[in-house]
C-alpha atoms as a PDB file:
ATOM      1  CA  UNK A   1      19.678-121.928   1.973  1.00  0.00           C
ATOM      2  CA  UNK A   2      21.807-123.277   4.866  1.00  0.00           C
ATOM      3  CA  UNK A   3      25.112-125.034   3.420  1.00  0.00           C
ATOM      4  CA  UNK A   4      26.769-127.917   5.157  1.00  0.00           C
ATOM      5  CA  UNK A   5      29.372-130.119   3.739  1.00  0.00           C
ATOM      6  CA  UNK A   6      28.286-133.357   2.052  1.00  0.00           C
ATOM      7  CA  UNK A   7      30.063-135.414   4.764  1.00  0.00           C
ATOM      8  CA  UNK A   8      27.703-134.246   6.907  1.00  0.00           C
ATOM      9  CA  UNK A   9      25.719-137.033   9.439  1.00  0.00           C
ATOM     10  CA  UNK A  10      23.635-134.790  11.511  1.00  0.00           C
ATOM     11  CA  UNK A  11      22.471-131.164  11.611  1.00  0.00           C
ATOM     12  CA  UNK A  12      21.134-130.087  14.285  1.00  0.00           C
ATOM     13  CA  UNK A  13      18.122-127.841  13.383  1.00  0.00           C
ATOM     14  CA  UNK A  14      18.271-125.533  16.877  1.00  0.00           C
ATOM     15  CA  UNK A  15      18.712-122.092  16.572  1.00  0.00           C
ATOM     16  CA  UNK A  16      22.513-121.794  17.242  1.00  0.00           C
ATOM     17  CA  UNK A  17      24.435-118.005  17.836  1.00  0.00           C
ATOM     18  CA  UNK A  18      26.034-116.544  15.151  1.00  0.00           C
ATOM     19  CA  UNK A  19      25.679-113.997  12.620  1.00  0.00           C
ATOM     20  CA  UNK A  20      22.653-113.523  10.049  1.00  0.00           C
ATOM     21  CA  UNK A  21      22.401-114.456   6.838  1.00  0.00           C
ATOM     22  CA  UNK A  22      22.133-110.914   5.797  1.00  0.00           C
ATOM     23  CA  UNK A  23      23.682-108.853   8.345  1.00  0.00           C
ATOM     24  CA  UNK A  24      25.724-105.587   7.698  1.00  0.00           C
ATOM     25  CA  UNK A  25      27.396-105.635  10.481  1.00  0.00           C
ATOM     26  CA  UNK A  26      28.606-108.939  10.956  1.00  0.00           C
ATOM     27  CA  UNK A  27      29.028-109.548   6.734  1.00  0.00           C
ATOM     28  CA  UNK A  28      30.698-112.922   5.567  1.00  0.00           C
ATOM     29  CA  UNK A  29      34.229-112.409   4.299  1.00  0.00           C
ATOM     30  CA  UNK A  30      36.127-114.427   1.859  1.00  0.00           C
ATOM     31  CA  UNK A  31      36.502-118.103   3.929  1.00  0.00           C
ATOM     32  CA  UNK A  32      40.618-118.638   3.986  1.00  0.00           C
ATOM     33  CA  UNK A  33      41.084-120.244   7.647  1.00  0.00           C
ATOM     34  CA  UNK A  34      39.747-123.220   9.529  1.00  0.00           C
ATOM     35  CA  UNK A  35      39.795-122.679  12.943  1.00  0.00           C
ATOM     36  CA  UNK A  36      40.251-125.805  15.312  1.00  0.00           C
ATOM     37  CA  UNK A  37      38.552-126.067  19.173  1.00  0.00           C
ATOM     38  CA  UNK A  38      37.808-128.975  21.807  1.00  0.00           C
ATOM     39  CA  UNK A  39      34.763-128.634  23.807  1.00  0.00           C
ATOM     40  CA  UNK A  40      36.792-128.796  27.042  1.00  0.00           C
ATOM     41  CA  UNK A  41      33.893-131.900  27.745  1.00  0.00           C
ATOM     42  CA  UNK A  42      33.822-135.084  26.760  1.00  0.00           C
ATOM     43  CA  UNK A  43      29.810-135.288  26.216  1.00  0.00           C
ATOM     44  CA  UNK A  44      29.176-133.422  22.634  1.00  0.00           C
ATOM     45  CA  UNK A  45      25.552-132.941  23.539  1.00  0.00           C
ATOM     46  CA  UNK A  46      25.913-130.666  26.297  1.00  0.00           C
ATOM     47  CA  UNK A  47      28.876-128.444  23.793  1.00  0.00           C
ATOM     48  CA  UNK A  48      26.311-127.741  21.508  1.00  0.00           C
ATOM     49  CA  UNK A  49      23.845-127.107  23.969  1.00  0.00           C
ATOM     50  CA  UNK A  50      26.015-124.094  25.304  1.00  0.00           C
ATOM     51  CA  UNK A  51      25.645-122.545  21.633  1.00  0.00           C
ATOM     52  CA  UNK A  52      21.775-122.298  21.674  1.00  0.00           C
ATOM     53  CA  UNK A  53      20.604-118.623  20.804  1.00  0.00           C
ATOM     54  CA  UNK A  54      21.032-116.843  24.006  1.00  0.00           C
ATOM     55  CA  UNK A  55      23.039-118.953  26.035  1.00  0.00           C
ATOM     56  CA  UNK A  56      26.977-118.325  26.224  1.00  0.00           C
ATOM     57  CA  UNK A  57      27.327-116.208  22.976  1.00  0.00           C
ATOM     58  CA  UNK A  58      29.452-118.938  21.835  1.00  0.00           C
ATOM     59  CA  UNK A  59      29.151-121.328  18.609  1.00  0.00           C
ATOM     60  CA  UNK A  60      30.578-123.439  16.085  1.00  0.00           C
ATOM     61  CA  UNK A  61      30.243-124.733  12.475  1.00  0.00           C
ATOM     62  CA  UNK A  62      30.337-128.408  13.399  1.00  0.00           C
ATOM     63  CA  UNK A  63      30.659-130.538  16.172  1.00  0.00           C
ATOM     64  CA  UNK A  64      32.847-134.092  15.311  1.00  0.00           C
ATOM     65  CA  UNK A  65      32.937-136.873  17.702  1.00  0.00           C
ATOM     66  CA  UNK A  66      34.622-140.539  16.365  1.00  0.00           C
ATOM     67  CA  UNK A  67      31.790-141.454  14.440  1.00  0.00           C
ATOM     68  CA  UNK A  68      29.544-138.179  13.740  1.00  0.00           C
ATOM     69  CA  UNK A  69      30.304-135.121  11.889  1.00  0.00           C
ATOM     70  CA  UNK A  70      27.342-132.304  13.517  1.00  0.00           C
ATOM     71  CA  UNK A  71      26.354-129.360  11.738  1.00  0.00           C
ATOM     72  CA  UNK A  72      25.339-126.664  13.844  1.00  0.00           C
ATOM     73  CA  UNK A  73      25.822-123.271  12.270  1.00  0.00           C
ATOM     74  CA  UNK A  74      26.101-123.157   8.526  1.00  0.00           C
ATOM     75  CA  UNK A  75      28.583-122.200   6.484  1.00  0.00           C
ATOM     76  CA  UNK A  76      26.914-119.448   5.242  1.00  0.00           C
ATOM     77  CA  UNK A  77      26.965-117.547   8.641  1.00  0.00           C
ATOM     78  CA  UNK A  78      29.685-116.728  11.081  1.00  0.00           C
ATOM     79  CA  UNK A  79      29.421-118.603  14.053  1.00  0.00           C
ATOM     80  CA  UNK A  80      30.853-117.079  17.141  1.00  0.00           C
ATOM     81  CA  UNK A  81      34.171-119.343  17.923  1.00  0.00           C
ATOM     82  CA  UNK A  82      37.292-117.552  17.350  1.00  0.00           C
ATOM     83  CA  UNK A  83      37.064-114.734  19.758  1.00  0.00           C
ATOM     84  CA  UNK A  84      37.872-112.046  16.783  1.00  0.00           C
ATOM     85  CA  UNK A  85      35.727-110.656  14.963  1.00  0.00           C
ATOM     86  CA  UNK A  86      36.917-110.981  11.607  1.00  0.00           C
ATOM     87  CA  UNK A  87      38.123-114.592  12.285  1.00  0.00           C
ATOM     88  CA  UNK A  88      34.861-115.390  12.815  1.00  0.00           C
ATOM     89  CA  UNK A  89      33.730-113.541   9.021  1.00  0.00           C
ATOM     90  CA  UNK A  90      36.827-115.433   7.601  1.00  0.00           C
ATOM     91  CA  UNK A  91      36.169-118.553   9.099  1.00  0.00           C
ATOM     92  CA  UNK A  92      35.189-122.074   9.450  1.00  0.00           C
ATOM     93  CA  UNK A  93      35.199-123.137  13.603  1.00  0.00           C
ATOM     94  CA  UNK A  94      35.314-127.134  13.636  1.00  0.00           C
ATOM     95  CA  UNK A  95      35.235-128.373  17.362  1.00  0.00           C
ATOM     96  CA  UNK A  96      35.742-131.634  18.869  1.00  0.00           C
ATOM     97  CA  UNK A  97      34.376-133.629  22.284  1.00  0.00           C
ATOM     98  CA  UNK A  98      37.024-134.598  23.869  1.00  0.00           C
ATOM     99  CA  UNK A  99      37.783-138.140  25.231  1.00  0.00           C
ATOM    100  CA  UNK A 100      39.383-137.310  28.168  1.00  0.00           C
ATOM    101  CA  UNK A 101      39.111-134.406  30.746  1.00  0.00           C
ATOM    102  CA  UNK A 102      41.348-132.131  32.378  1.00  0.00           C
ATOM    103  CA  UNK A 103      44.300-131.887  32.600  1.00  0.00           C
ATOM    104  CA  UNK A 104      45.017-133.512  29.294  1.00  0.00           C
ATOM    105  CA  UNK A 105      41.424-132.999  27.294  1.00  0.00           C
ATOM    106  CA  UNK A 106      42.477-135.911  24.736  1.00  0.00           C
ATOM    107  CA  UNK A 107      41.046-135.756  21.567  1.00  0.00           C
ATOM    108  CA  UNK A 108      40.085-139.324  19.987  1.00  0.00           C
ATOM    109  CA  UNK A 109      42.274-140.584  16.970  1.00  0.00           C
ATOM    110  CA  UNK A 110      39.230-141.477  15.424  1.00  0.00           C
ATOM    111  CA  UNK A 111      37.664-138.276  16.237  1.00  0.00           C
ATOM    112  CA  UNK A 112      40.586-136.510  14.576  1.00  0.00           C
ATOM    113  CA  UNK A 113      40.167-138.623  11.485  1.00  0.00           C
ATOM    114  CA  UNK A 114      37.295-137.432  10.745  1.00  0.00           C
ATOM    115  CA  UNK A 115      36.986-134.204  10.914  1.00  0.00           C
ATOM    116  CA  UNK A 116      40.472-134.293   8.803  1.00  0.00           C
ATOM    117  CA  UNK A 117      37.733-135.406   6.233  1.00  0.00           C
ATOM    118  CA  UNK A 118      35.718-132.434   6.492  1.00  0.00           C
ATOM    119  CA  UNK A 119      38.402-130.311   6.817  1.00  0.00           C
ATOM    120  CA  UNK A 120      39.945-131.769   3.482  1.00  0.00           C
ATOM    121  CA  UNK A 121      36.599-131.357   2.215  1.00  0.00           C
ATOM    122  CA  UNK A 122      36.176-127.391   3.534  1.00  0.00           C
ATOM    123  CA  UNK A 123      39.558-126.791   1.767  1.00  0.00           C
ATOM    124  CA  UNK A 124      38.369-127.957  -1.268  1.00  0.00           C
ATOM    125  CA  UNK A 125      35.604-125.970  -1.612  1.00  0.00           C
ATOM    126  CA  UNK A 126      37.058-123.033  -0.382  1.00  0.00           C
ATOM    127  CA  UNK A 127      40.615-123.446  -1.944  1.00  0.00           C
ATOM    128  CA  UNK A 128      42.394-123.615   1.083  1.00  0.00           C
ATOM    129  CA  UNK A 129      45.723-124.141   1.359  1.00  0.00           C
ATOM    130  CA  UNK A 130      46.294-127.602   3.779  1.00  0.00           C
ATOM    131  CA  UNK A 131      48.866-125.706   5.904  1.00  0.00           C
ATOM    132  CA  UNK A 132      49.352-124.414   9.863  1.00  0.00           C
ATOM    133  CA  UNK A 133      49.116-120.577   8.544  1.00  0.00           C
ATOM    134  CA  UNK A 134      45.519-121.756   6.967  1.00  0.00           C
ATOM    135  CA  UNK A 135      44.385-124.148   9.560  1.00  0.00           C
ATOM    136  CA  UNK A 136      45.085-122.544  13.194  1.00  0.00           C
ATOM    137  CA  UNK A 137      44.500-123.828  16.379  1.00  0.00           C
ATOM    138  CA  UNK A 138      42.155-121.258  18.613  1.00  0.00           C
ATOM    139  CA  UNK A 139      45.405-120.154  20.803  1.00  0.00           C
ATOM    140  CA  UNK A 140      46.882-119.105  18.110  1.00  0.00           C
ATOM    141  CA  UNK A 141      44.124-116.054  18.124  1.00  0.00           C
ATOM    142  CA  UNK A 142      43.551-115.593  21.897  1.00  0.00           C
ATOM    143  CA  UNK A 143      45.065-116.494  24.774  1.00  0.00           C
ATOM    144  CA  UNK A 144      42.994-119.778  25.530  1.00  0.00           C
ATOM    145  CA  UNK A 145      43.980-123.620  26.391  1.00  0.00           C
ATOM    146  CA  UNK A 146      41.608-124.464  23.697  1.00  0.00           C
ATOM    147  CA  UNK A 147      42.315-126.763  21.327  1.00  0.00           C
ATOM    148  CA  UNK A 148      43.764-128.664  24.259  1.00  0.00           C
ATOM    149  CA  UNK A 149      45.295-132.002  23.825  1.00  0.00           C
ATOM    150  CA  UNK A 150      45.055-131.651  20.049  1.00  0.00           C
ATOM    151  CA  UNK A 151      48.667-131.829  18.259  1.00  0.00           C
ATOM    152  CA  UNK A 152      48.293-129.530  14.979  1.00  0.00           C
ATOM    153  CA  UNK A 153      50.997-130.849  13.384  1.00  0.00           C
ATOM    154  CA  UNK A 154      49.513-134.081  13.729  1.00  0.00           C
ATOM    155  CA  UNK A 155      45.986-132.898  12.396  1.00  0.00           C
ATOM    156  CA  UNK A 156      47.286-131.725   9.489  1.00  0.00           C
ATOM    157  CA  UNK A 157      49.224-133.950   8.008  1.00  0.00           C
ATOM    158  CA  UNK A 158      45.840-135.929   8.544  1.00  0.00           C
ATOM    159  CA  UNK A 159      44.209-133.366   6.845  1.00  0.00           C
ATOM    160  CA  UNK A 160      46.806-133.888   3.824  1.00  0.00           C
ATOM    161  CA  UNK A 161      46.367-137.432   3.914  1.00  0.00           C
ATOM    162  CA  UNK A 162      42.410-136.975   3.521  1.00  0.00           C
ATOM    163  CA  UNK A 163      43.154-134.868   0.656  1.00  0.00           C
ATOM    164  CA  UNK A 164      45.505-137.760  -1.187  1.00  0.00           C
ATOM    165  CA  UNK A 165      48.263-135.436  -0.771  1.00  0.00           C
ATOM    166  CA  UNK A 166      51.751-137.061   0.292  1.00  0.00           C
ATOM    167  CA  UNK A 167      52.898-136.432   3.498  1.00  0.00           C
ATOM    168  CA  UNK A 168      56.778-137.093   4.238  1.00  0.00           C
ATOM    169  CA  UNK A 169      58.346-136.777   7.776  1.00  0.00           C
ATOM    170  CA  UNK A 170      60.214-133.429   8.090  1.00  0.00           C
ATOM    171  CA  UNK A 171      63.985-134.142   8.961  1.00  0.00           C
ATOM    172  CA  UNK A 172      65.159-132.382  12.473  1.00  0.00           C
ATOM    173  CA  UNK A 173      66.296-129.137  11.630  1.00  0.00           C
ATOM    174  CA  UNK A 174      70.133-128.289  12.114  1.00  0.00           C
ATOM    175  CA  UNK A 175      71.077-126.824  15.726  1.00  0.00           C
ATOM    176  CA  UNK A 176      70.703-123.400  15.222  1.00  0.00           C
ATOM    177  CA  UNK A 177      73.875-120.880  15.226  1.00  0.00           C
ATOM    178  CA  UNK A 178      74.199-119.009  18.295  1.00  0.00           C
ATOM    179  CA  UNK A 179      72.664-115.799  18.628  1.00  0.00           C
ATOM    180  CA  UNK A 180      73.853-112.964  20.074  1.00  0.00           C
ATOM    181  CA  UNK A 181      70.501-111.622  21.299  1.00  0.00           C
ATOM    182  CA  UNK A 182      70.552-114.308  24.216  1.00  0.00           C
ATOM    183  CA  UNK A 183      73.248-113.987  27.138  1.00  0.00           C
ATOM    184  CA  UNK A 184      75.236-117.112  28.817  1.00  0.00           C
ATOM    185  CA  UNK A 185      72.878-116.976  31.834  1.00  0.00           C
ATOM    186  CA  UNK A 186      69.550-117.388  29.396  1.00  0.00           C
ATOM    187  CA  UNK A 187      68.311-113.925  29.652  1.00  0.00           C
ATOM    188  CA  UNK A 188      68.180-112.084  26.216  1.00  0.00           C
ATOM    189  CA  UNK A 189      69.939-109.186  25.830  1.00  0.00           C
ATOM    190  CA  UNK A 190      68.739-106.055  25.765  1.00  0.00           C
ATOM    191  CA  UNK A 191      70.293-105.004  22.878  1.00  0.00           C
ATOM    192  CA  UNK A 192      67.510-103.651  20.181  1.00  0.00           C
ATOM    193  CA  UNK A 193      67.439-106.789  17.573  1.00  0.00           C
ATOM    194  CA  UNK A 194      64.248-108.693  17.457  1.00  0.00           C
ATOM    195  CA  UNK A 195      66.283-111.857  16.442  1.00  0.00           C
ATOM    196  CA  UNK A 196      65.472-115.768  16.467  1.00  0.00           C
ATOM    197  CA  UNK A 197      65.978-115.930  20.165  1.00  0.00           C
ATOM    198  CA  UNK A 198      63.455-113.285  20.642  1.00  0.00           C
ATOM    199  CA  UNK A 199      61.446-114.724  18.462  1.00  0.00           C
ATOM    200  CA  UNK A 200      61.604-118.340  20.199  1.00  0.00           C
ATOM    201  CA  UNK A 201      61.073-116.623  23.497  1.00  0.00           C
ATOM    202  CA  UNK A 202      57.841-115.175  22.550  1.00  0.00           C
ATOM    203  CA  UNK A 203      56.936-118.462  20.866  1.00  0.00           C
ATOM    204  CA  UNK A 204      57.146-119.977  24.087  1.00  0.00           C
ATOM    205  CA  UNK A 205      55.596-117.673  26.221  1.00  0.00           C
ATOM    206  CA  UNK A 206      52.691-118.270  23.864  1.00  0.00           C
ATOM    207  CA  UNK A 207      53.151-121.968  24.242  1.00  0.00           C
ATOM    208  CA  UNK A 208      53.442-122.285  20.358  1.00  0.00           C
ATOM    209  CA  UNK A 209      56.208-124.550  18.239  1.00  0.00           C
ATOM    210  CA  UNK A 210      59.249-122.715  18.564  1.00  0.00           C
ATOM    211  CA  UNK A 211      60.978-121.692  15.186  1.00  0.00           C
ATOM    212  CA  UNK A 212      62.380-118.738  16.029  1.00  0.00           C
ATOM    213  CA  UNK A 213      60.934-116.905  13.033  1.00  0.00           C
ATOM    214  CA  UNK A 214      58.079-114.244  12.545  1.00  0.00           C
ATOM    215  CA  UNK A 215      56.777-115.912   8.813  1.00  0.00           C
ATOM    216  CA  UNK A 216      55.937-114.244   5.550  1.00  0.00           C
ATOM    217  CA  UNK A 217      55.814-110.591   6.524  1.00  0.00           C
ATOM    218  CA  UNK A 218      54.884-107.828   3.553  1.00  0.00           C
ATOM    219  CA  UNK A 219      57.928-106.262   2.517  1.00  0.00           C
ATOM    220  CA  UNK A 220      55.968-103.745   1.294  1.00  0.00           C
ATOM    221  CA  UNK A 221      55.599-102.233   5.478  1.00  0.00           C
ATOM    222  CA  UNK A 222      59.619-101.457   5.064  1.00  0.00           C
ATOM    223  CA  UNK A 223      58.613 -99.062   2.533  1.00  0.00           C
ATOM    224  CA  UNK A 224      55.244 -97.749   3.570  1.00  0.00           C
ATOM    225  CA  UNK A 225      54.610 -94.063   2.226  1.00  0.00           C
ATOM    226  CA  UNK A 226      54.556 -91.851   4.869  1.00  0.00           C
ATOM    227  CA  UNK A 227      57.683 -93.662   6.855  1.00  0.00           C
ATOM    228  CA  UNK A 228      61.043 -91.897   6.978  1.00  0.00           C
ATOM    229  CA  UNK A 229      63.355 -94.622   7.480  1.00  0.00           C
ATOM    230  CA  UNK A 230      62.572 -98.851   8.735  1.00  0.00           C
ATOM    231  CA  UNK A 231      65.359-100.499   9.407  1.00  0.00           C
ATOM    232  CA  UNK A 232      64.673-104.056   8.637  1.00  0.00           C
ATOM    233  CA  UNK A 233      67.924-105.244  10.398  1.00  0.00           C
ATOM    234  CA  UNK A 234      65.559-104.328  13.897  1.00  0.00           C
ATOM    235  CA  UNK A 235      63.951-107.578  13.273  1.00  0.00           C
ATOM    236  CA  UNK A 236      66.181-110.314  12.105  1.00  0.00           C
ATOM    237  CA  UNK A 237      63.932-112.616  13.126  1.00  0.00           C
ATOM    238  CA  UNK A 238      61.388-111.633  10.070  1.00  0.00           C
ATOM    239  CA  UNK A 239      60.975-113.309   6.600  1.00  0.00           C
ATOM    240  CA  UNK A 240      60.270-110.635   4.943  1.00  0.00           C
ATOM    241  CA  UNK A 241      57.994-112.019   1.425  1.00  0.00           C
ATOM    242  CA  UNK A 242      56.680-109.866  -1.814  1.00  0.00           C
ATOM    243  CA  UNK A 243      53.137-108.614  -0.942  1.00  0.00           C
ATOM    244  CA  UNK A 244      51.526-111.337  -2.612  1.00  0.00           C
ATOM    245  CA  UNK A 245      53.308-114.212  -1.022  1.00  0.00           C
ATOM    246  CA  UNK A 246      52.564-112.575   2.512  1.00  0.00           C
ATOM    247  CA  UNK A 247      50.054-115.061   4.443  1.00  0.00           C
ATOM    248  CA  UNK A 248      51.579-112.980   8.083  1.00  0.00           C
ATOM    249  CA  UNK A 249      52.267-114.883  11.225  1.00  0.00           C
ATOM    250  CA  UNK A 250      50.185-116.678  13.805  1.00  0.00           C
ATOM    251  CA  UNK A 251      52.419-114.573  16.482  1.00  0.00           C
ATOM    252  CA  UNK A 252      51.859-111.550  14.963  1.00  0.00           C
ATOM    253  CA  UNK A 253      48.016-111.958  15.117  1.00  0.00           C
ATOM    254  CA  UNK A 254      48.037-112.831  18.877  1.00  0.00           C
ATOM    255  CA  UNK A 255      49.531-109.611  19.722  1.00  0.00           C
ATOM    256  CA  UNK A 256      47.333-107.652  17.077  1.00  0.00           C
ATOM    257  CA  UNK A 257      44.544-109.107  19.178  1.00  0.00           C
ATOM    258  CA  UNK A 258      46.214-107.934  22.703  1.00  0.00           C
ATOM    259  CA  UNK A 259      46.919-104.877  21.138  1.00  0.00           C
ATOM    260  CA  UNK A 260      42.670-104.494  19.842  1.00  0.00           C
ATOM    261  CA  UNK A 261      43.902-103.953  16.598  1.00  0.00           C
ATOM    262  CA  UNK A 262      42.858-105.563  13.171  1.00  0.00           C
ATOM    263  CA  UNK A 263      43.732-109.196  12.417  1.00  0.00           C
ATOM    264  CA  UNK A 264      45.327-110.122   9.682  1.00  0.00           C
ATOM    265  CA  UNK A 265      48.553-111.614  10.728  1.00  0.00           C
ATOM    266  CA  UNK A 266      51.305-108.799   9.381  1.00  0.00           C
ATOM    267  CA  UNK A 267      53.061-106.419  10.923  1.00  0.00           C
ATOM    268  CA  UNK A 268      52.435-103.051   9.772  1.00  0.00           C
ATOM    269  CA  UNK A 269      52.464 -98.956  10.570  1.00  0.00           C
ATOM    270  CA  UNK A 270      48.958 -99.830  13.114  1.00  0.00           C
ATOM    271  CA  UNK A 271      51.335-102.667  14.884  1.00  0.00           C
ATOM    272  CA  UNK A 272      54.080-100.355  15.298  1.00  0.00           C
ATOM    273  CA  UNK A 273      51.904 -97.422  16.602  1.00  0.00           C
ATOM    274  CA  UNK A 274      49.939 -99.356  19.113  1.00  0.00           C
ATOM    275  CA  UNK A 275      53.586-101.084  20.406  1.00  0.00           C
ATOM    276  CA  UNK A 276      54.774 -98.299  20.794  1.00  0.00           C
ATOM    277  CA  UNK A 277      51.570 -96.262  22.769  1.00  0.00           C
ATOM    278  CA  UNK A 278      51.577 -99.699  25.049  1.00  0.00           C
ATOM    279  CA  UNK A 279      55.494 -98.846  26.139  1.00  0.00           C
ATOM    280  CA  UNK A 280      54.720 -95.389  26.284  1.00  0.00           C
ATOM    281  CA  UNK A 281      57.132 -94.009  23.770  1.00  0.00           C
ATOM    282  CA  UNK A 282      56.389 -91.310  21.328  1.00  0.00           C
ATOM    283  CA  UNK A 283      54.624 -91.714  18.094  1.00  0.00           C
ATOM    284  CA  UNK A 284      57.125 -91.283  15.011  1.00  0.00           C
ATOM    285  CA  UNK A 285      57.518 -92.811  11.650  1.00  0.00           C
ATOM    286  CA  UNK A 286      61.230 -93.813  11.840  1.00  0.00           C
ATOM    287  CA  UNK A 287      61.722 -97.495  13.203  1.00  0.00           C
ATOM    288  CA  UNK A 288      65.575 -97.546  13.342  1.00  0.00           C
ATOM    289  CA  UNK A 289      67.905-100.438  14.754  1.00  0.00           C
ATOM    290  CA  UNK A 290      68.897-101.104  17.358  1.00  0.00           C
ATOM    291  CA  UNK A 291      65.133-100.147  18.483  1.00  0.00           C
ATOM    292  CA  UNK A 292      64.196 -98.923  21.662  1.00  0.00           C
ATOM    293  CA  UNK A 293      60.379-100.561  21.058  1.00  0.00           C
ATOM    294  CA  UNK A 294      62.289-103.878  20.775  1.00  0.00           C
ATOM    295  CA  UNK A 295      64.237-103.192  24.118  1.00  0.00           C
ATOM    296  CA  UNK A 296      61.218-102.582  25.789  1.00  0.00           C
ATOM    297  CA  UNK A 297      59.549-106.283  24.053  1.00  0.00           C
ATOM    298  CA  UNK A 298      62.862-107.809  25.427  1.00  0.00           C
ATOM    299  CA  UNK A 299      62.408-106.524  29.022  1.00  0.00           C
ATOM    300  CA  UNK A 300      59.161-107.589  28.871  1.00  0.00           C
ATOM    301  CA  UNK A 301      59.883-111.375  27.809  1.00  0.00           C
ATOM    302  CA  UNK A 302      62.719-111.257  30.032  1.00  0.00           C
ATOM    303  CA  UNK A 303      60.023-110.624  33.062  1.00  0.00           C
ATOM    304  CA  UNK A 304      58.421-113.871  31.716  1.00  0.00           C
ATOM    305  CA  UNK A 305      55.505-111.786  30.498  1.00  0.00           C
ATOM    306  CA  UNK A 306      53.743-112.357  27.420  1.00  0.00           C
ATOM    307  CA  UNK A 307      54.309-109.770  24.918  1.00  0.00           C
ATOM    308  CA  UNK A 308      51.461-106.857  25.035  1.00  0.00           C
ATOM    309  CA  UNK A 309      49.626-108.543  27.702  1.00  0.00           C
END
């Protein structure tokens, strides 16, 4: 039996992509994410038409537009929207016609509103936390200009608001302390320590909020069996969380999918390995500090290059 949400106003019966109901290869996963996408048109009609059954390979749950919410691939199946594989098992892909084109692809308040709705609604369900490491914009999973004009932060606390939760505006953070992993002339130095400059320099590169800090990372990878000696103090810019707290980073996962690894968002022994086959060091099981694997990342951002790309 398909399965929309209740707030449903349309479904569009076509046979969309996606996975099967009962597929073995393509099995549904535990649904922790919502995934958000603009149709990069502003007539909804011809973005679902692109996710018929043999056209681009592409597809999403629902379509939302100001005044409809579409459902085009239940929830049930994984549609094809994130790019990832296992996104797409984990997920639910909500996009949204745009009402404006390039190069701004505005997304209608209106629009936005209501598919905060759904998305209140999909958490509900699913019991998923209203947050940006549970509801991710597509560039946050491959490089992509999708969900184009669309301000997450924004979203979200719409999101919050559909659920009755409060929402308070966040006070500016304090200027952050100087970091000695950045020279006077802007260039970060070379010096081994993945720190919060580093870490705002790949933020940027990505074109993502810049915090300066890789989030709730298992602690448990310092200590994985097998490993003679990480050095946590090679990545200052890591909160490092008990295993069960660990949701991983949105940075992390874009260069686990550069890398073709796995995604789940935390950095691990597979991260580590494939870094360091991309550089072209040696394999070993001894990340020490300072790091020669983060002197090569550094070089690399200092180039203006995305990590791993």
């Amino acid at each position: 039996m398909a399965v929309f949400s209740k707030l449903t106003t349309f479904i569009d019966e076509r046979p969309m992509n996606g996975s099967s109901h009962d597929d073995p290869g393509y099995p549904r996963h535990k649904i922790d994410r919502v995934v958000i996408h603009h149709n990069s048109t502003t007539n909804q009609q011809v973005a679902r038409d692109t996710w018929l059954k043999g056209g681009k390979m592409t597809s999403a749950h629902y379509e939302i537009t100001p005044t409809q919410i579409i459902g085009c691939v239940d929830e049930t199946r994984s549609a094809w929207h994130a790019g990832n594989k296992l996104m797409n098992q984990r997920s639910i892909g909500l996009e949204h016609v745009n009402s404006s084109g390039a190069p701004n692809w505005s997304v209608a308040e209106e629009t936005l509103k209501l598919s905060a709705k759904l998305c209140a609604d999909i958490c509900k369900r699913y019991g998923i936390p209203i947050d940006s490491a549970h509801i991710v914009p597509h560039n946050s999973i491959v490089a992509t200009d999708c969900p184009g004009g669309i301000n997450m932060s924004h979203y979200i606390d719409l999101v919050r608001q559909a659920a009755g939760q409060t929402v308070t505006t966040a006070r500016p953070a304090p200027a952050p302390a100087a970091d000695p992993s950045q020279s006077a002339s802007g260039d970060l130095e070379v010096d081994g320590y993945f720190g919060a400059k580093a870490a705002r320099r790949a933020e940027a590169l990505e074109k993502r909020a810049q915090d300066g800090v890789i989030s709730s990372q298992d602690i448990a990878w310092t200590n994985a069996k097998g490993y003679k000696f990480i050095d946590a103090r090679a990545l200052p810019a890591v909160q490092w969380v008990p295993s069960k707290a660990a949701v991983g980073s949105q940075l992390v996962g874009i260069w686990q999918q550069r890398l073709g690894l796995p995604v789940d968002y935390k950095i691990g022994p597979a991260l580590y390995h494939a870094a360091l086959k991309y550089y072209g060091f040696n394999q070993d099981n001894s990340w020490t500090a300072p790091s020669n694997l983060v002197k090569a990342m550094q070089r690399q951002m200092n180039k203006g290059q995305k990590l791993f790309s």
